[in-house]
PDB file of N, CA and C in Angstrom:
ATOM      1  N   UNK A   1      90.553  81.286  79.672  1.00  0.00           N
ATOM      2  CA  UNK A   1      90.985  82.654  79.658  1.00  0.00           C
ATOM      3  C   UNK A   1      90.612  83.283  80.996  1.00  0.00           C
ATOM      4  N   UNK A   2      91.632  84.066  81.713  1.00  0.00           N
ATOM      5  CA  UNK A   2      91.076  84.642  82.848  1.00  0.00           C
ATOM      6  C   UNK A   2      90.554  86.252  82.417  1.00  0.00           C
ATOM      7  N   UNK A   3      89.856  86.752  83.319  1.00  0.00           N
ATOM      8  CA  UNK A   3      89.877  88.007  83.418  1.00  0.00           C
ATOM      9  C   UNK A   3      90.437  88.462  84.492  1.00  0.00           C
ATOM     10  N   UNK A   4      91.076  89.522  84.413  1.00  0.00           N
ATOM     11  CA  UNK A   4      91.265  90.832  85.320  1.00  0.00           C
ATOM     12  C   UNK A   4      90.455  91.263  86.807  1.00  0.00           C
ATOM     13  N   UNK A   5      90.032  91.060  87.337  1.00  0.00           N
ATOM     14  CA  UNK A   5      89.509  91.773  88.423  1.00  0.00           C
ATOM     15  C   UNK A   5      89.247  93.495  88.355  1.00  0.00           C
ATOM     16  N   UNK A   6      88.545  94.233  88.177  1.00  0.00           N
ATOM     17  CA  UNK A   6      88.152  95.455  88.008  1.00  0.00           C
ATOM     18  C   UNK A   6      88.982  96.127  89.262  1.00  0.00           C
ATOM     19  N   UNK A   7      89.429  96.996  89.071  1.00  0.00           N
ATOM     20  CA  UNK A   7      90.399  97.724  90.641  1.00  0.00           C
ATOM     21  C   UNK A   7      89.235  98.321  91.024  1.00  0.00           C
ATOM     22  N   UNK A   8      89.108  98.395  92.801  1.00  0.00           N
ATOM     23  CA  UNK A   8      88.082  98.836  93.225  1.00  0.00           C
ATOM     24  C   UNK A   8      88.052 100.574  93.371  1.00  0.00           C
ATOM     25  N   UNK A   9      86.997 100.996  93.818  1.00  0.00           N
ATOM     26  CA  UNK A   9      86.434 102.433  93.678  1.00  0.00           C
ATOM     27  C   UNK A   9      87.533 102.549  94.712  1.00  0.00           C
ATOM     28  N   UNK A  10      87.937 103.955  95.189  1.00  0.00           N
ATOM     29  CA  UNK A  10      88.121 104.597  95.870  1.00  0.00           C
ATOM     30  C   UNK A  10      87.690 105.760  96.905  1.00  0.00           C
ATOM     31  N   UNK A  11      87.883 105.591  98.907  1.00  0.00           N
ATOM     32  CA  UNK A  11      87.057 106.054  99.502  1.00  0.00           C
ATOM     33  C   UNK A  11      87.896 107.037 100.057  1.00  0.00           C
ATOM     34  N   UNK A  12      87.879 107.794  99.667  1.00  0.00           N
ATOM     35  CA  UNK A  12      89.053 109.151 100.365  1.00  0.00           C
ATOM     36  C   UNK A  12      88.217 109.601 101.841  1.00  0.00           C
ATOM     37  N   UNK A  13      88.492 109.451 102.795  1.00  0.00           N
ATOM     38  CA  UNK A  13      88.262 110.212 103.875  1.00  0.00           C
ATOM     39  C   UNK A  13      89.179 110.578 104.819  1.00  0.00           C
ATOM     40  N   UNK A  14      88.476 111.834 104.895  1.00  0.00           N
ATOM     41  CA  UNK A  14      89.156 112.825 105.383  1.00  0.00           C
ATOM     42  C   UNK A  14      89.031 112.837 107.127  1.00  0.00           C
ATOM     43  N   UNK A  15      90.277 112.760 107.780  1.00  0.00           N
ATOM     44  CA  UNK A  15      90.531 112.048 109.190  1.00  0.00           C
ATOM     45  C   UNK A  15      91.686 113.899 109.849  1.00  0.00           C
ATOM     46  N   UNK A  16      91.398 114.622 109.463  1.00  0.00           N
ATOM     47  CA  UNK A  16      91.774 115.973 110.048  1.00  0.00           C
ATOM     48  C   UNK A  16      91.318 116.052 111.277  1.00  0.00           C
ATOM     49  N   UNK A  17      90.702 115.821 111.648  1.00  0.00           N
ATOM     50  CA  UNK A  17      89.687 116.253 112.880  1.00  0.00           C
ATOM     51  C   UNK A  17      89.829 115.013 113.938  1.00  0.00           C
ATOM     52  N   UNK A  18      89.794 114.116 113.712  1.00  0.00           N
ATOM     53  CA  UNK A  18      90.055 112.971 114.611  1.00  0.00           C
ATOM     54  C   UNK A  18      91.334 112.783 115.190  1.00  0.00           C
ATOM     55  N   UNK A  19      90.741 113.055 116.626  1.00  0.00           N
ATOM     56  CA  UNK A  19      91.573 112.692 117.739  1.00  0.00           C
ATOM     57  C   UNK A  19      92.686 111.430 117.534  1.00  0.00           C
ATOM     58  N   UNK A  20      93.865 111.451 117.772  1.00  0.00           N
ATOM     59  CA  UNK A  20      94.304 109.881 118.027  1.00  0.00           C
ATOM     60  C   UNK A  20      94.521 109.274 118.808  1.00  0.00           C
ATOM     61  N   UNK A  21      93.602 108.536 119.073  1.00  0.00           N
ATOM     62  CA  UNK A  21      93.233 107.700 120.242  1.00  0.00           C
ATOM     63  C   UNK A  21      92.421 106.625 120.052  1.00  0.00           C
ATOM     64  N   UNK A  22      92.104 105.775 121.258  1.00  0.00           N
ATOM     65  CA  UNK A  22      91.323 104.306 120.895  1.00  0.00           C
ATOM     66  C   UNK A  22      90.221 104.121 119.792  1.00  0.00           C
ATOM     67  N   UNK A  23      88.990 105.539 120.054  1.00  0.00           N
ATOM     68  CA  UNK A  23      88.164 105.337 119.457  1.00  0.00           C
ATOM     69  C   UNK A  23      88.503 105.636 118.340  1.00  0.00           C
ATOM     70  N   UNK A  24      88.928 106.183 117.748  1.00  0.00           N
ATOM     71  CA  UNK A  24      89.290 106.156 116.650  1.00  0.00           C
ATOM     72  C   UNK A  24      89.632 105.535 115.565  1.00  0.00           C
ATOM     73  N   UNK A  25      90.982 104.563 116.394  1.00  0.00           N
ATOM     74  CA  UNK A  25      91.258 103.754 115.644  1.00  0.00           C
ATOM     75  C   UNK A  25      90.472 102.705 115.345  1.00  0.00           C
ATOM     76  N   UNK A  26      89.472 102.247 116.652  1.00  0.00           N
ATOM     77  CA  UNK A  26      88.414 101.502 116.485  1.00  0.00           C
ATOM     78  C   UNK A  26      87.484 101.459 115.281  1.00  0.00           C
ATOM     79  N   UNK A  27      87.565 103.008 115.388  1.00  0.00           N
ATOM     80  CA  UNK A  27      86.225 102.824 113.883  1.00  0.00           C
ATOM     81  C   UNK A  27      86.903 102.814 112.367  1.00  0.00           C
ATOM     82  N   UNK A  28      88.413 103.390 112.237  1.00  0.00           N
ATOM     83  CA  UNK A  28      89.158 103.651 111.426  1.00  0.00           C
ATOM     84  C   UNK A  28      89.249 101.763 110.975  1.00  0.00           C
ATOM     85  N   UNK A  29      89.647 101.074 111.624  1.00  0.00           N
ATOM     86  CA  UNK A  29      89.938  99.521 111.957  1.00  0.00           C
ATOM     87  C   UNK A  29      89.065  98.805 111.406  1.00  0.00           C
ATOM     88  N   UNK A  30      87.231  99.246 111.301  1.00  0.00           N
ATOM     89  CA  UNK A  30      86.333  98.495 110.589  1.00  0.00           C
ATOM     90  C   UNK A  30      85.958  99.066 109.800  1.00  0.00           C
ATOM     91  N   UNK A  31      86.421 100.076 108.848  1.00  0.00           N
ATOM     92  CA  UNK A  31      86.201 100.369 107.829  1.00  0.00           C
ATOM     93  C   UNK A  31      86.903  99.652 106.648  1.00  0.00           C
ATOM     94  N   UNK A  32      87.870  99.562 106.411  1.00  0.00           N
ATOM     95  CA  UNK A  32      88.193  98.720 105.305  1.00  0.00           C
ATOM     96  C   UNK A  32      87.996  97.251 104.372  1.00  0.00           C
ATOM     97  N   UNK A  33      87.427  96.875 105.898  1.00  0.00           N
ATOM     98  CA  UNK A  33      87.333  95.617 106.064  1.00  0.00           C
ATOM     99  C   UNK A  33      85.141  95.651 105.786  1.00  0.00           C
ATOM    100  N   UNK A  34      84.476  96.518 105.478  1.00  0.00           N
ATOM    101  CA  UNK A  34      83.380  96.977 105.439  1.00  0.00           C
ATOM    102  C   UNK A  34      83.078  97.348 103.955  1.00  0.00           C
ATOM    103  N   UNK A  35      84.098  98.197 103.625  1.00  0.00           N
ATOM    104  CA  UNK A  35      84.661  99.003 102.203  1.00  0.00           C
ATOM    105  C   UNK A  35      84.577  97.587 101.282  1.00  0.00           C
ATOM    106  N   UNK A  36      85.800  96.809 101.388  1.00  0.00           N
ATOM    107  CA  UNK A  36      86.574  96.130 100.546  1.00  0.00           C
ATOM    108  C   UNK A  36      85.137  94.885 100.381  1.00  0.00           C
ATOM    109  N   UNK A  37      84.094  94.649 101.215  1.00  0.00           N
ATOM    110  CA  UNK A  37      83.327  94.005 101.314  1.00  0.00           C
ATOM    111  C   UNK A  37      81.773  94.529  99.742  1.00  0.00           C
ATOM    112  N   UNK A  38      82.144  95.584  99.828  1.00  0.00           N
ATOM    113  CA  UNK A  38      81.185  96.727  98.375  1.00  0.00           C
ATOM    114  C   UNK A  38      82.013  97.135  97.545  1.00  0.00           C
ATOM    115  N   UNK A  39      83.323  96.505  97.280  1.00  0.00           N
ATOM    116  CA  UNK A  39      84.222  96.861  96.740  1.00  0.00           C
ATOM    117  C   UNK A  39      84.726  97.916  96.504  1.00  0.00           C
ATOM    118  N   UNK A  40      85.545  98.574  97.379  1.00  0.00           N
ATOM    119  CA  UNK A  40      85.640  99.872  97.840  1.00  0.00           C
ATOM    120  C   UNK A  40      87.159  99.833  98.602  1.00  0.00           C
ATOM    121  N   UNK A  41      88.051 100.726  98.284  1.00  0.00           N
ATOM    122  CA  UNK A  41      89.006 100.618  99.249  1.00  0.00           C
ATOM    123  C   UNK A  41      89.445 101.708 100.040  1.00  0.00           C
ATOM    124  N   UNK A  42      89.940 102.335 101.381  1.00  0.00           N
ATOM    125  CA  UNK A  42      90.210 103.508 101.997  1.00  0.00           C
ATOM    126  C   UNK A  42      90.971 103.950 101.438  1.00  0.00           C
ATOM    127  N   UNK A  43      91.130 105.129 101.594  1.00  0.00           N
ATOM    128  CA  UNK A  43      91.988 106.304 101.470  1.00  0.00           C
ATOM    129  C   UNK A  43      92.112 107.411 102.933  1.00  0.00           C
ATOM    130  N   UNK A  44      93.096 107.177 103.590  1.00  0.00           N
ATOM    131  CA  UNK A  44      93.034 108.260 104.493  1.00  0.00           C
ATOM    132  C   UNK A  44      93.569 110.351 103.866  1.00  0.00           C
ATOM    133  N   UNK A  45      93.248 111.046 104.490  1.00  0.00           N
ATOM    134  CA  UNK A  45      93.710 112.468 103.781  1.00  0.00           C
ATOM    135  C   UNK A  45      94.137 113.423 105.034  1.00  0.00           C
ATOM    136  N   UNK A  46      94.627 114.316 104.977  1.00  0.00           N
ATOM    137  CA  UNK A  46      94.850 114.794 106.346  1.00  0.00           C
ATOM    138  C   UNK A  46      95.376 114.173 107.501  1.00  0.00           C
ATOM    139  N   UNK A  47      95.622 113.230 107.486  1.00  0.00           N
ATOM    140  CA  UNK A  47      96.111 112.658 109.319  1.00  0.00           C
ATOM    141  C   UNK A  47      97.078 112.959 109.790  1.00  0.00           C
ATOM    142  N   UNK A  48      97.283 112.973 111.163  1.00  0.00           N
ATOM    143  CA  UNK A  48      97.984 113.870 111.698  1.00  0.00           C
ATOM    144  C   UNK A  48      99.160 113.108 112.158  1.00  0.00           C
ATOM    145  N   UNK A  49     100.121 113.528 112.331  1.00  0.00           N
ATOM    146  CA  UNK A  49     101.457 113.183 112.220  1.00  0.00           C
ATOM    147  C   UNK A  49     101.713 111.898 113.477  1.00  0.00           C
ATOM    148  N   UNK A  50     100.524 112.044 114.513  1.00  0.00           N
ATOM    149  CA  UNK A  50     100.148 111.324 115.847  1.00  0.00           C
ATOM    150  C   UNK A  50      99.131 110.517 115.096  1.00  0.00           C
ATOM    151  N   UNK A  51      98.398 110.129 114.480  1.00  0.00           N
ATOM    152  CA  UNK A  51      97.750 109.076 113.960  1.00  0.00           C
ATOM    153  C   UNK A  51      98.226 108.493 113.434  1.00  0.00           C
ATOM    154  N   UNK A  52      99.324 108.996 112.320  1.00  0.00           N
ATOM    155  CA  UNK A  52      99.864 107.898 111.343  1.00  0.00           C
ATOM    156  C   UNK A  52     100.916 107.009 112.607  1.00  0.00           C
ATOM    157  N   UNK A  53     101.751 107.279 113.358  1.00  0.00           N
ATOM    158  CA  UNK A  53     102.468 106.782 114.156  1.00  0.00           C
ATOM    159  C   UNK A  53     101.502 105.795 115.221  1.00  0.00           C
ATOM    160  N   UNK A  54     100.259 106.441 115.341  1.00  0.00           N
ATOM    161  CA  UNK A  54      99.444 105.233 116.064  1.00  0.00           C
ATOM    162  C   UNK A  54      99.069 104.088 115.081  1.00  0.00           C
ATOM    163  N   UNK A  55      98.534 104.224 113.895  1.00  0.00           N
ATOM    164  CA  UNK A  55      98.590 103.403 112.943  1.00  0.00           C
ATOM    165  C   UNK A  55      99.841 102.764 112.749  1.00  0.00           C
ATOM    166  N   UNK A  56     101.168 103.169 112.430  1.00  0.00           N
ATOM    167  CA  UNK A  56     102.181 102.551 112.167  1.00  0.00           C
ATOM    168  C   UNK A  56     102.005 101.344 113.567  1.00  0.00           C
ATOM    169  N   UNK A  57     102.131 101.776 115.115  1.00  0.00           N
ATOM    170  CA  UNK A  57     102.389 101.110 116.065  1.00  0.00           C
ATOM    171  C   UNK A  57     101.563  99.954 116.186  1.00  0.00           C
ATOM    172  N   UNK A  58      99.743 100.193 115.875  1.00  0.00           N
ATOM    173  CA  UNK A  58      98.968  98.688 116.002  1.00  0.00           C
ATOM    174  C   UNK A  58      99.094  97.918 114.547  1.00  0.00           C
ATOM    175  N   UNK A  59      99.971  98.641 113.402  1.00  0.00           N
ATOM    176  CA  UNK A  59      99.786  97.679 112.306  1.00  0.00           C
ATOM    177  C   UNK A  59      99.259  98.208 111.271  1.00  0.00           C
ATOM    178  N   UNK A  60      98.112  98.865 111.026  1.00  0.00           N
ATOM    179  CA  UNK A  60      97.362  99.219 110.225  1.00  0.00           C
ATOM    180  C   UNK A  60      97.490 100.190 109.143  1.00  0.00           C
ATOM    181  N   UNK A  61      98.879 100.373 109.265  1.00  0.00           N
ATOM    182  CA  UNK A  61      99.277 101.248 108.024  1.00  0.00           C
ATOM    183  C   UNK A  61      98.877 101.084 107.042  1.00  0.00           C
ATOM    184  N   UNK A  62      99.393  99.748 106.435  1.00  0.00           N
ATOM    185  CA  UNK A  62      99.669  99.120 104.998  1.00  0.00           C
ATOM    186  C   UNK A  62      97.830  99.267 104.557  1.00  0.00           C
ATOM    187  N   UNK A  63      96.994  98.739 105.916  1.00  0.00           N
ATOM    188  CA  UNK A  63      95.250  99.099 105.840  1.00  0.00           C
ATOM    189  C   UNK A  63      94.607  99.642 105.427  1.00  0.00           C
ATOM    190  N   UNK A  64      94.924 100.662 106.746  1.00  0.00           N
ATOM    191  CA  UNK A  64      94.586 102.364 106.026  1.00  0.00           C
ATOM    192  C   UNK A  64      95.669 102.893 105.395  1.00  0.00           C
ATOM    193  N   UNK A  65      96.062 103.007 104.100  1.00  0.00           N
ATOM    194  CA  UNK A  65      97.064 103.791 103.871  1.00  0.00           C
ATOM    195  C   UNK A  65      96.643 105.498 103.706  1.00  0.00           C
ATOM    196  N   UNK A  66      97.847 106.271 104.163  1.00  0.00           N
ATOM    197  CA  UNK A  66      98.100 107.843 103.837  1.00  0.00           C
ATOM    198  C   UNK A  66      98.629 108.477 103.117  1.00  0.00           C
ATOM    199  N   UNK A  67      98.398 108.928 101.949  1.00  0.00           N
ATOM    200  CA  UNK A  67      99.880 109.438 100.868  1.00  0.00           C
ATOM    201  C   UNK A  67     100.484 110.480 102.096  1.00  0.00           C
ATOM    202  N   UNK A  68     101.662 111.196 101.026  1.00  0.00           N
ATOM    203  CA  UNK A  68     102.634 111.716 101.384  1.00  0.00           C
ATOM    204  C   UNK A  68     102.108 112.580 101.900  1.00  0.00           C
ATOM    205  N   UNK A  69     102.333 113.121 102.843  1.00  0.00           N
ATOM    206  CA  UNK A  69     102.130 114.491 103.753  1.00  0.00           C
ATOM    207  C   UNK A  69     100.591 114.649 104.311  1.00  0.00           C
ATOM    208  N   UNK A  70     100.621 113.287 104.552  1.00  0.00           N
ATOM    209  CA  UNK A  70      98.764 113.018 105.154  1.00  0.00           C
ATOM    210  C   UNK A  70      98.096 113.119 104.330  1.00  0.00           C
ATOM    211  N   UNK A  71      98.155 113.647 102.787  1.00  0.00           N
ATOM    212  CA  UNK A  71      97.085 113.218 101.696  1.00  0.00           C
ATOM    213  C   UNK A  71      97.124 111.707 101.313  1.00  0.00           C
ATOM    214  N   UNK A  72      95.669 111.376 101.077  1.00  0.00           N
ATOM    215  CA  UNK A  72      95.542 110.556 100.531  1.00  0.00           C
ATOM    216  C   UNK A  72      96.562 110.445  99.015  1.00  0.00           C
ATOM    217  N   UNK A  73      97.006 109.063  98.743  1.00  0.00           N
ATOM    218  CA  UNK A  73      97.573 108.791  97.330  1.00  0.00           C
ATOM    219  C   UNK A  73      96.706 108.757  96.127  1.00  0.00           C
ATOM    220  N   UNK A  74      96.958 109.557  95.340  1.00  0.00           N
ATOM    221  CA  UNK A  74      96.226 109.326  93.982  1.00  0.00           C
ATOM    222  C   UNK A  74      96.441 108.428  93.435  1.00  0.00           C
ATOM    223  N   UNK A  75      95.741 108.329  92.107  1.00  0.00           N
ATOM    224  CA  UNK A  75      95.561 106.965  91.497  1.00  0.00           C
ATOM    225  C   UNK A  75      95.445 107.416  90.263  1.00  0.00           C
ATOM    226  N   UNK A  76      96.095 106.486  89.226  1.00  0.00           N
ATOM    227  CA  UNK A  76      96.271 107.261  87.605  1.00  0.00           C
ATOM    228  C   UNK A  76      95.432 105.677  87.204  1.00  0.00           C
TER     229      UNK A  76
END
């Protein structure tokens, strides 16, 4: 019989304030991979219309994901 895997917690942070640029993404980049390690997964909230497009460009969308209109996506 298998079990299920428990869905992990959720880490909403809030990225309003951050510049988009290298460092950023730098630290944005080892978080998930940090998270998913304590079982934990990101949530970005706020990002700015120039971050998500820097994210889209190195990849890291699908990573960090953003709900709709820079909120983070809820979860039922």
């Amino acid at each position: 019989m298998s079990m299920a895997a428990p869905r992990p917690s959720t880490i909403v942070c809030d990225v309003g304030a951050l510049a988009p640029d290298v460092a950023a993404l730098d630290a944005l980049a080892r978080l998930p991979l940090s998270a998913r390690r304590l079982g934990y997964e990101i949530r970005l909230r706020d990002a700015s219309v120039d971050l998500q497009d820097l994210l889209d460009f190195v990849g890291l969308r699908d990573v960090l994901r953003v709900g709709a209109g820079g909120q983070a996506e809820k979860r039922e």
